[in-house]
N, C-alpha and C. Protein backbone atom coordinates (compact mmCIF):
# COMPACT_ATOMS: atom_id res chain seq x y z
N UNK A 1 102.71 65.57 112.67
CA UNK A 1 103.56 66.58 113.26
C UNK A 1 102.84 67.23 114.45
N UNK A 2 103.53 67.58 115.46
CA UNK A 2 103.17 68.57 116.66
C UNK A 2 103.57 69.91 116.77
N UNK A 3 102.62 70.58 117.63
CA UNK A 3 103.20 72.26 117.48
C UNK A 3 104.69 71.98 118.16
N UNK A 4 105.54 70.97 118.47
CA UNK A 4 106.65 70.88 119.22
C UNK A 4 107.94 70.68 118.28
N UNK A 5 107.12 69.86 116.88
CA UNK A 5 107.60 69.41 116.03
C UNK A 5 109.15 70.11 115.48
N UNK A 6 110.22 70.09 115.62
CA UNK A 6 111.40 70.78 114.91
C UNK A 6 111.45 71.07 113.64
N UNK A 7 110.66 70.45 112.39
CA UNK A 7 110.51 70.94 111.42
C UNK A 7 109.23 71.74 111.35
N UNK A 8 108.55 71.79 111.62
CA UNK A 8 107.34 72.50 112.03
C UNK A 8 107.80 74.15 112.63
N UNK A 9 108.87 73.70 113.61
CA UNK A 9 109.36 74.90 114.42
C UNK A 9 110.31 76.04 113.22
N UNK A 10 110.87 75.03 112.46
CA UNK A 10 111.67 75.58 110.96
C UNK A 10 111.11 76.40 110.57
N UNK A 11 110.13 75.69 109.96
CA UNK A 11 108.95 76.28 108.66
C UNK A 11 108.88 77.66 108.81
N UNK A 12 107.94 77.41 110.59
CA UNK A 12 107.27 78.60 111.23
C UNK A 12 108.30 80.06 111.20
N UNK A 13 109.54 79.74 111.41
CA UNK A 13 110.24 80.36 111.46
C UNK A 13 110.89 81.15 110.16
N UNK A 14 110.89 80.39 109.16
CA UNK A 14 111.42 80.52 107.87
C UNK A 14 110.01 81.57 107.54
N UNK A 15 109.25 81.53 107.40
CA UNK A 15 107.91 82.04 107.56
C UNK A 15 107.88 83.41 107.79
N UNK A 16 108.10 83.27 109.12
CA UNK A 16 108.43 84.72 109.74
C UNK A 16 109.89 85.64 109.50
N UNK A 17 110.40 85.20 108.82
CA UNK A 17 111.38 85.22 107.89
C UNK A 17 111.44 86.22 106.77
N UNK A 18 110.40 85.61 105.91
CA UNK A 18 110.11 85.79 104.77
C UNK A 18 109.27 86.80 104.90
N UNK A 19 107.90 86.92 105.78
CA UNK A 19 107.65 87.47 106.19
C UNK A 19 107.80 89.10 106.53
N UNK A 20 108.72 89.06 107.50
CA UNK A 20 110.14 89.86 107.87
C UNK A 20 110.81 90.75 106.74
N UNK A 21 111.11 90.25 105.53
CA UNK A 21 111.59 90.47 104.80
C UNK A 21 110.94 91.83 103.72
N UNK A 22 109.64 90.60 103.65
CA UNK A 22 108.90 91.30 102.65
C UNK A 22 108.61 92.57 103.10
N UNK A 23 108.01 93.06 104.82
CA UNK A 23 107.63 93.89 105.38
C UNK A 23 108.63 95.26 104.82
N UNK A 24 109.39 94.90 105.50
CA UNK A 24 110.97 95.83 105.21
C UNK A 24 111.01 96.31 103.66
N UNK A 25 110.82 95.54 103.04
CA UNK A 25 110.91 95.66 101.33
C UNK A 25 109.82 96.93 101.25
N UNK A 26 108.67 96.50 101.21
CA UNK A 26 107.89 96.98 101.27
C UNK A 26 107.44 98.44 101.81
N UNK A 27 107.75 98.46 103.31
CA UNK A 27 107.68 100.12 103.41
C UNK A 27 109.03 101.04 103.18
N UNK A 28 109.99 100.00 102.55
CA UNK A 28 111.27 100.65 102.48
C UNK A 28 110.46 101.70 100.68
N UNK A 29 110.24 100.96 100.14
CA UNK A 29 109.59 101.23 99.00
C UNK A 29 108.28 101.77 98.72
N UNK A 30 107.86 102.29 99.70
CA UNK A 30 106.57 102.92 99.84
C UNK A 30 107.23 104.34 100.62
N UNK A 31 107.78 104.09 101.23
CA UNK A 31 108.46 105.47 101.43
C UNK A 31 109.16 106.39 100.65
N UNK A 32 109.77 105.68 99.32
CA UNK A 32 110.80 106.21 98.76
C UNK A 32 109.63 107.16 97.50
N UNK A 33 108.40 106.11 97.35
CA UNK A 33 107.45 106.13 96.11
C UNK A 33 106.50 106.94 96.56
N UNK A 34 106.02 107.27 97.94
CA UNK A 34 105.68 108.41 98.65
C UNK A 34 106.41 109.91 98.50
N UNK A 35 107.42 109.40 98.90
CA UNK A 35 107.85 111.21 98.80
C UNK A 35 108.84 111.66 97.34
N UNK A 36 108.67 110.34 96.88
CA UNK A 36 109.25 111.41 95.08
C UNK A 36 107.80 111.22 94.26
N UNK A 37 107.38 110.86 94.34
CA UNK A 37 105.83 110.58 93.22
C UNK A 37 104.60 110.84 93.75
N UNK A 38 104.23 110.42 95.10
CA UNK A 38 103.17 110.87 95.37
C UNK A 38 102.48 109.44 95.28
N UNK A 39 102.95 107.88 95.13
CA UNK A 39 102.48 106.76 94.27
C UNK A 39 102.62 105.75 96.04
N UNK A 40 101.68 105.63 96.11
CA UNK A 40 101.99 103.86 96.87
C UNK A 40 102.50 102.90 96.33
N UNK A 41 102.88 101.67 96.67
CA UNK A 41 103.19 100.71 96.36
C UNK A 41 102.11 99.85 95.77
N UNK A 42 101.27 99.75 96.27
CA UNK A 42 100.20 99.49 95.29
C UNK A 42 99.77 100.59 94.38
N UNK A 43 99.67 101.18 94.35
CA UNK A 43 99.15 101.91 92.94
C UNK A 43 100.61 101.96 91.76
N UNK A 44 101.98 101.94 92.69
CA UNK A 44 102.59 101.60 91.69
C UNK A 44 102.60 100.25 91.05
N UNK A 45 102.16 98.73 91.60
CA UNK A 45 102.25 98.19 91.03
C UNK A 45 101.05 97.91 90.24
N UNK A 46 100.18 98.63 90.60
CA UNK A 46 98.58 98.52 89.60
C UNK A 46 99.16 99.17 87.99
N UNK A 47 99.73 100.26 88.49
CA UNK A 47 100.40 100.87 86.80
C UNK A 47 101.01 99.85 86.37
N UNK A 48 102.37 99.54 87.13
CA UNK A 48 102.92 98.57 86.28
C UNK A 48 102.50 97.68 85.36
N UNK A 49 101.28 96.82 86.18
CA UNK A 49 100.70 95.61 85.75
C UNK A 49 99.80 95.73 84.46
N UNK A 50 98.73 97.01 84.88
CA UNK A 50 98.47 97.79 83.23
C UNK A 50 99.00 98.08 82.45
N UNK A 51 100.30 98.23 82.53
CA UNK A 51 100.92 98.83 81.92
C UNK A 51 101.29 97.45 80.72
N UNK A 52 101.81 96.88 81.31
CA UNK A 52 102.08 95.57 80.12
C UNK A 52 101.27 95.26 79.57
N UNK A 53 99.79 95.09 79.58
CA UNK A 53 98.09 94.83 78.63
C UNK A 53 99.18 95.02 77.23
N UNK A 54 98.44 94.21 76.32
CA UNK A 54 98.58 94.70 75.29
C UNK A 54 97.58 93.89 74.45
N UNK A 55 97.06 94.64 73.56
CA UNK A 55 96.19 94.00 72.19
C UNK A 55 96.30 92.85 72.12
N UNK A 56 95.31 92.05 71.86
CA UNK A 56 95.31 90.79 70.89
C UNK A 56 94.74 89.66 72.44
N UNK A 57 94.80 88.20 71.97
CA UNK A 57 94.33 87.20 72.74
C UNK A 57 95.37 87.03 74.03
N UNK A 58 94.57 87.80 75.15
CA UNK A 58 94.65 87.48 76.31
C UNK A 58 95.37 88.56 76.67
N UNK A 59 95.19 89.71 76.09
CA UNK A 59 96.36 91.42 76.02
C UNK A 59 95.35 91.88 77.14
N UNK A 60 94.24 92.01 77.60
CA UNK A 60 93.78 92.35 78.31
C UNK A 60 93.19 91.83 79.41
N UNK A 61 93.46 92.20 81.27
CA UNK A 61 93.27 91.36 82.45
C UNK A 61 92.01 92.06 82.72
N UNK A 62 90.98 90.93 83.53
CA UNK A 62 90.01 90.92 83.48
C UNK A 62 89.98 91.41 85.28
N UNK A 63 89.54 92.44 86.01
CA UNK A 63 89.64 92.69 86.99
C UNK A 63 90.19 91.87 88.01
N UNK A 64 89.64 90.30 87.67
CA UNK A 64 90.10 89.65 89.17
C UNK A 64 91.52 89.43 88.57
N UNK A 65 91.66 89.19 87.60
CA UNK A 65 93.14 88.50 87.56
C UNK A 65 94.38 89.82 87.70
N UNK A 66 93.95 91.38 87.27
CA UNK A 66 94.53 92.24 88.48
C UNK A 66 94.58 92.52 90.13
N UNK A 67 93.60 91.70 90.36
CA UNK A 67 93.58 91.71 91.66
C UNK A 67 94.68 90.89 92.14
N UNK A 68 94.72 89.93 91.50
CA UNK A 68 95.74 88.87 91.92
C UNK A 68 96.88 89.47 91.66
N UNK A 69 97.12 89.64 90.24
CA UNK A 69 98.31 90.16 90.14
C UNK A 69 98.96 91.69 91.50
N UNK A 70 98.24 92.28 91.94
CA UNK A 70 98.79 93.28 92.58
C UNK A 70 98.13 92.40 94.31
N UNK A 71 97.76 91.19 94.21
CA UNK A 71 97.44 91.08 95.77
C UNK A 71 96.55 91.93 96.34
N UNK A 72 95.08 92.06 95.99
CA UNK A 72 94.37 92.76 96.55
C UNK A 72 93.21 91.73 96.46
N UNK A 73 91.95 92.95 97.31
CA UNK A 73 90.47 92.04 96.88
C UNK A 73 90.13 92.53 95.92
N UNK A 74 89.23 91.80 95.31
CA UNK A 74 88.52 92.44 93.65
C UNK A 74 87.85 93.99 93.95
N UNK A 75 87.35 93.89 95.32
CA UNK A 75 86.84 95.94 96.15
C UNK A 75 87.88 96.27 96.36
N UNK A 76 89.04 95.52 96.75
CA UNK A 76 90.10 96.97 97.33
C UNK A 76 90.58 97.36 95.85
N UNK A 77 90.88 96.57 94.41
CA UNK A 77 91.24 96.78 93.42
C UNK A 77 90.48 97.55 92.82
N UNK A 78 89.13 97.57 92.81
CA UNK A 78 88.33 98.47 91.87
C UNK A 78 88.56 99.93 92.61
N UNK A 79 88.72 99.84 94.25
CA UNK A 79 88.67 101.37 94.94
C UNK A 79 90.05 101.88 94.41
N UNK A 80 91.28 100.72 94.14
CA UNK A 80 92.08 101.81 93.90
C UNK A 80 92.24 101.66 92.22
N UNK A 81 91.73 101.51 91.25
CA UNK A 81 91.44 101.53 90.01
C UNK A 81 90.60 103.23 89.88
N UNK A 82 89.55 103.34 90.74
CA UNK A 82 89.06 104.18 90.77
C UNK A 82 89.61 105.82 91.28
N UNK A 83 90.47 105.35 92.51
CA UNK A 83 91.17 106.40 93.03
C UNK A 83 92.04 107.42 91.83
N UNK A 84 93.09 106.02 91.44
CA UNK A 84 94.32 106.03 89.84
C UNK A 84 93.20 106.77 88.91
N UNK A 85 92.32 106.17 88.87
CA UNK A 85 90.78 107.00 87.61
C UNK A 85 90.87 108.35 87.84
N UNK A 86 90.73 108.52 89.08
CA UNK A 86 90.01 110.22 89.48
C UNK A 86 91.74 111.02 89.39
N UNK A 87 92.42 110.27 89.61
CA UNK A 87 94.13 111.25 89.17
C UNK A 87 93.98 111.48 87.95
N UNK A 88 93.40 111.06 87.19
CA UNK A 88 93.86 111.04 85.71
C UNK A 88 95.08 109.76 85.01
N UNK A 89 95.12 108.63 86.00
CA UNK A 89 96.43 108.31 85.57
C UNK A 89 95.98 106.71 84.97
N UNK A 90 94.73 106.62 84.90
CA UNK A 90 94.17 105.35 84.80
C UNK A 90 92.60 105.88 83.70
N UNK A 91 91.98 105.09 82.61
CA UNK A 91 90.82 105.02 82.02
C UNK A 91 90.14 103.69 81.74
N UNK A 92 88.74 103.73 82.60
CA UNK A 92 88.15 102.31 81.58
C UNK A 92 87.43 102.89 80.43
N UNK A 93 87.02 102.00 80.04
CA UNK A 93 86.56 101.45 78.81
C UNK A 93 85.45 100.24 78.19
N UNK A 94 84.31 100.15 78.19
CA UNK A 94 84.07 98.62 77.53
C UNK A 94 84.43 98.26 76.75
N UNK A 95 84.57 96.56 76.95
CA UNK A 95 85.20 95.57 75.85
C UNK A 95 84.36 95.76 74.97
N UNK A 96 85.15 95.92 73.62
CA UNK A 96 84.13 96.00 72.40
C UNK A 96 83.59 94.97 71.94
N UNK A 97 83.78 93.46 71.74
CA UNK A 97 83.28 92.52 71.86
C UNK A 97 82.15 92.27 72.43
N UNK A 98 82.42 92.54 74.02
CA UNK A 98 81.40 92.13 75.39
C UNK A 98 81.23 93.40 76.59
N UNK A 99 79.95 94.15 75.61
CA UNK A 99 79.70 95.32 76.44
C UNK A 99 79.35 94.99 77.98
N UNK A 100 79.29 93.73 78.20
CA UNK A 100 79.42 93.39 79.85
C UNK A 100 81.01 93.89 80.49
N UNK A 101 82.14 93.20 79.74
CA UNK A 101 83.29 93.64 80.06
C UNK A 101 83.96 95.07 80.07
N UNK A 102 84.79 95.72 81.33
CA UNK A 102 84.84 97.00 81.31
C UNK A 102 86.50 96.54 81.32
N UNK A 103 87.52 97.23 80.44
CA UNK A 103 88.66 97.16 80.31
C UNK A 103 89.33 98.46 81.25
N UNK A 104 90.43 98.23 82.08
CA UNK A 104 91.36 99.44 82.23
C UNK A 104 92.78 99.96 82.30
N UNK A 105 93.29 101.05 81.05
CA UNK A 105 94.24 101.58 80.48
C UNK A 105 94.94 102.34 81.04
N UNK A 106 95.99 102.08 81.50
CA UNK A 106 97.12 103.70 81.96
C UNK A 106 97.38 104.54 80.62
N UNK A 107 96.88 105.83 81.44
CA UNK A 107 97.02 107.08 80.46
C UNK A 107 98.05 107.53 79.95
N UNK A 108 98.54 108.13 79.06
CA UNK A 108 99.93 108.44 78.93
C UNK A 108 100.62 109.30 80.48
N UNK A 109 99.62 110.38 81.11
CA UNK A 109 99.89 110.90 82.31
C UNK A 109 100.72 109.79 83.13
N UNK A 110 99.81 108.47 83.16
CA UNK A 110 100.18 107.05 83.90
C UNK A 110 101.68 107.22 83.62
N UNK A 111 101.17 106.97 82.33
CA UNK A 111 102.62 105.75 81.90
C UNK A 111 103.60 106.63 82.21
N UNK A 112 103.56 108.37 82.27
CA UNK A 112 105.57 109.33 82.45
C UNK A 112 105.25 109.04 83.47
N UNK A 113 104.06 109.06 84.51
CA UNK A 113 104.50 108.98 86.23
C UNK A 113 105.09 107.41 86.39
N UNK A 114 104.83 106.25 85.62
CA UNK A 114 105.29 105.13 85.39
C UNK A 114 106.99 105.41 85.25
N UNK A 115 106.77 105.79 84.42
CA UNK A 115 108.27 105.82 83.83
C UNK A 115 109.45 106.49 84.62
N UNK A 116 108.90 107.61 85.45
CA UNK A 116 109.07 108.49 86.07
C UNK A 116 109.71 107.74 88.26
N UNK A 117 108.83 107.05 88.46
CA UNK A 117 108.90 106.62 89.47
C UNK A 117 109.50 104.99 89.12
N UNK A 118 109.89 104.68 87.71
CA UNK A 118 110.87 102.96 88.16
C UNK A 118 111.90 102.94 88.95
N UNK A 119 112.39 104.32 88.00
CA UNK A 119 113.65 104.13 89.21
C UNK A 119 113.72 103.92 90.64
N UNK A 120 112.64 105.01 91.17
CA UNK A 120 113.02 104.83 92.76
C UNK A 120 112.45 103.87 92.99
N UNK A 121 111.39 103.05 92.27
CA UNK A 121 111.19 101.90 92.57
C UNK A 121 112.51 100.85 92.88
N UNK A 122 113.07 100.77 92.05
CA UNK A 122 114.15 99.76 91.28
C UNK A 122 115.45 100.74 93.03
N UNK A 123 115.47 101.62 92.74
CA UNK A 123 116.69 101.78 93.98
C UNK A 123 116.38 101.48 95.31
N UNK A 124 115.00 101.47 95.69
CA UNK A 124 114.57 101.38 96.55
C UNK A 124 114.82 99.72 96.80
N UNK A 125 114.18 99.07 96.47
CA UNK A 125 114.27 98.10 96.27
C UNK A 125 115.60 97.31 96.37
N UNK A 126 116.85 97.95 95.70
CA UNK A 126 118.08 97.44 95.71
C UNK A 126 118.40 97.86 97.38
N UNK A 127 118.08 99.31 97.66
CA UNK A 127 118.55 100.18 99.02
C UNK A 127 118.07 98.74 99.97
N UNK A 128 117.01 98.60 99.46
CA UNK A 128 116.16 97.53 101.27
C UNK A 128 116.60 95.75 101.12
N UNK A 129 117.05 95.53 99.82
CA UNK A 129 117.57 94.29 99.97
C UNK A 129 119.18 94.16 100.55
N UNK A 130 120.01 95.11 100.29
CA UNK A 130 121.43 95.21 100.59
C UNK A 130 121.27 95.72 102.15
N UNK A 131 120.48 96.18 102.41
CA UNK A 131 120.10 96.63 103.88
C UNK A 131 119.88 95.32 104.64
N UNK A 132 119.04 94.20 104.12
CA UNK A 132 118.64 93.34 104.96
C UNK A 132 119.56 92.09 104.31
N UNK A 133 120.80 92.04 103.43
CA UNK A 133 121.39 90.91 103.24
C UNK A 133 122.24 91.00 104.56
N UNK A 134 122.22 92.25 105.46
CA UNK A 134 123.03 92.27 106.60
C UNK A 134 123.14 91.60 107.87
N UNK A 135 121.63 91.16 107.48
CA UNK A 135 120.98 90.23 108.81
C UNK A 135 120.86 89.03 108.50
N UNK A 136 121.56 88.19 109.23
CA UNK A 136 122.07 86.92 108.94
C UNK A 136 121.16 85.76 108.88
N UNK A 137 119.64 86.40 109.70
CA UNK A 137 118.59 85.69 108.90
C UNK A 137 118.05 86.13 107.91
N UNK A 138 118.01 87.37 106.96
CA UNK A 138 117.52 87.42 105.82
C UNK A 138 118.52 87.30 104.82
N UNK A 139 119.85 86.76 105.16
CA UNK A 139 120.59 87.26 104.27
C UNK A 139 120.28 85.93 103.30
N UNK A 140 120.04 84.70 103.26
CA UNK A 140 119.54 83.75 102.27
C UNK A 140 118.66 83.99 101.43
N UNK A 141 117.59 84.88 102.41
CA UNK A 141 116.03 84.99 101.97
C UNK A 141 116.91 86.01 100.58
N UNK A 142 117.34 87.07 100.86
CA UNK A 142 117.86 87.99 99.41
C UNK A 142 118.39 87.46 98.23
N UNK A 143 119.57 86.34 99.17
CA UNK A 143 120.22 85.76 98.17
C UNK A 143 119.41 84.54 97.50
N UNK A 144 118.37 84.44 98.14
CA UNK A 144 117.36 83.46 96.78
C UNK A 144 116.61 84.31 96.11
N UNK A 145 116.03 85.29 96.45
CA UNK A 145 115.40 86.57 95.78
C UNK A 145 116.34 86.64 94.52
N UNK A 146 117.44 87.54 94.88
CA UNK A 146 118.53 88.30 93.14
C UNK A 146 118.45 86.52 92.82
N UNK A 147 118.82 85.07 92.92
CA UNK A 147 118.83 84.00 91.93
C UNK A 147 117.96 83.96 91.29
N UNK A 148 116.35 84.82 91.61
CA UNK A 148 115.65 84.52 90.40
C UNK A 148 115.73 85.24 89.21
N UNK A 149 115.36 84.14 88.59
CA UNK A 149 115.41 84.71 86.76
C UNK A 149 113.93 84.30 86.30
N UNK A 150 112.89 85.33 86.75
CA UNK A 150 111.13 85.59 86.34
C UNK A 150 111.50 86.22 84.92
N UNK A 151 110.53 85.42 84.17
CA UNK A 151 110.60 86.59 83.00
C UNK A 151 109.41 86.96 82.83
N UNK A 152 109.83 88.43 82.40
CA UNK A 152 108.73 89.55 82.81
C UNK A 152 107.02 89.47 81.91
């Protein structure tokens, strides 16, 4: 293929697309999680993702694999693990097993500001996708978005 290439030219485009999309999503929902909670978008989805841990084999994520899960570096995750720490809305812990391993818990504080901010998560979210099914290049990108069925 060449940078001239027409499917190449697709891709790139579909890309910037998606791209496009996500951006919009994103500070549409960082705005909304800003001024009712006080929560970024990442720190809301760091709760979230703690939030599901649960007891038993494999109930607990091992820093990098939160990193992944919220899309960060393993430093930008521990700075904002630490930040969520110093709110009160986050606690580690060592693994009792493997005092090498440090586990970390949303507080109950967490979990009502959790509970507290889904919604505007969840409206926000609906607000910036019905916003951008308007534009006739994202309007696919949405409508493959709501077809998925992730289970949680």
């Amino acid at each position: 293929m060449t940078a001239t290439d027409p499917a190449l030219t697709a891709l790139a485009q579909g890309w910037c697309a998606l791209s496009a999309l996500h951006g919009r999503i994103e500070a549409h929902i960082e705005r909304a999680l800003q001024a009712g909670h006080d929560l970024s978008v990442r720190e809301y989805s760091l709760l979230d993702v703690l939030s599901r841990q649960h007891d038993g084999e494999g109930g607990h994520l091992q820093m990098k694999q939160v990193a992944e899960a919220v899309v960060l570096s393993q430093s930008a995750t521990t700075r904002l693990v630490t930040r969520l720490e110093d709110r009160g809305l986050l606690e580690r812990y060592l693994c009792p097993t493997d005092r090498r391993g440090i586990y970390t818990n949303v507080t109950e504080a967490g979990l009502r500001l959790l509970e507290e901010a889904r919604p505007t998560n969840d409206g926000a979210l609906r607000e910036a996708l019905d916003g951008a099914s308007e534009n006739p290049e994202l309007a696919p990108l949405v409508r493959a978005v709501e077809s998925l069925n992730v289970p949680a």
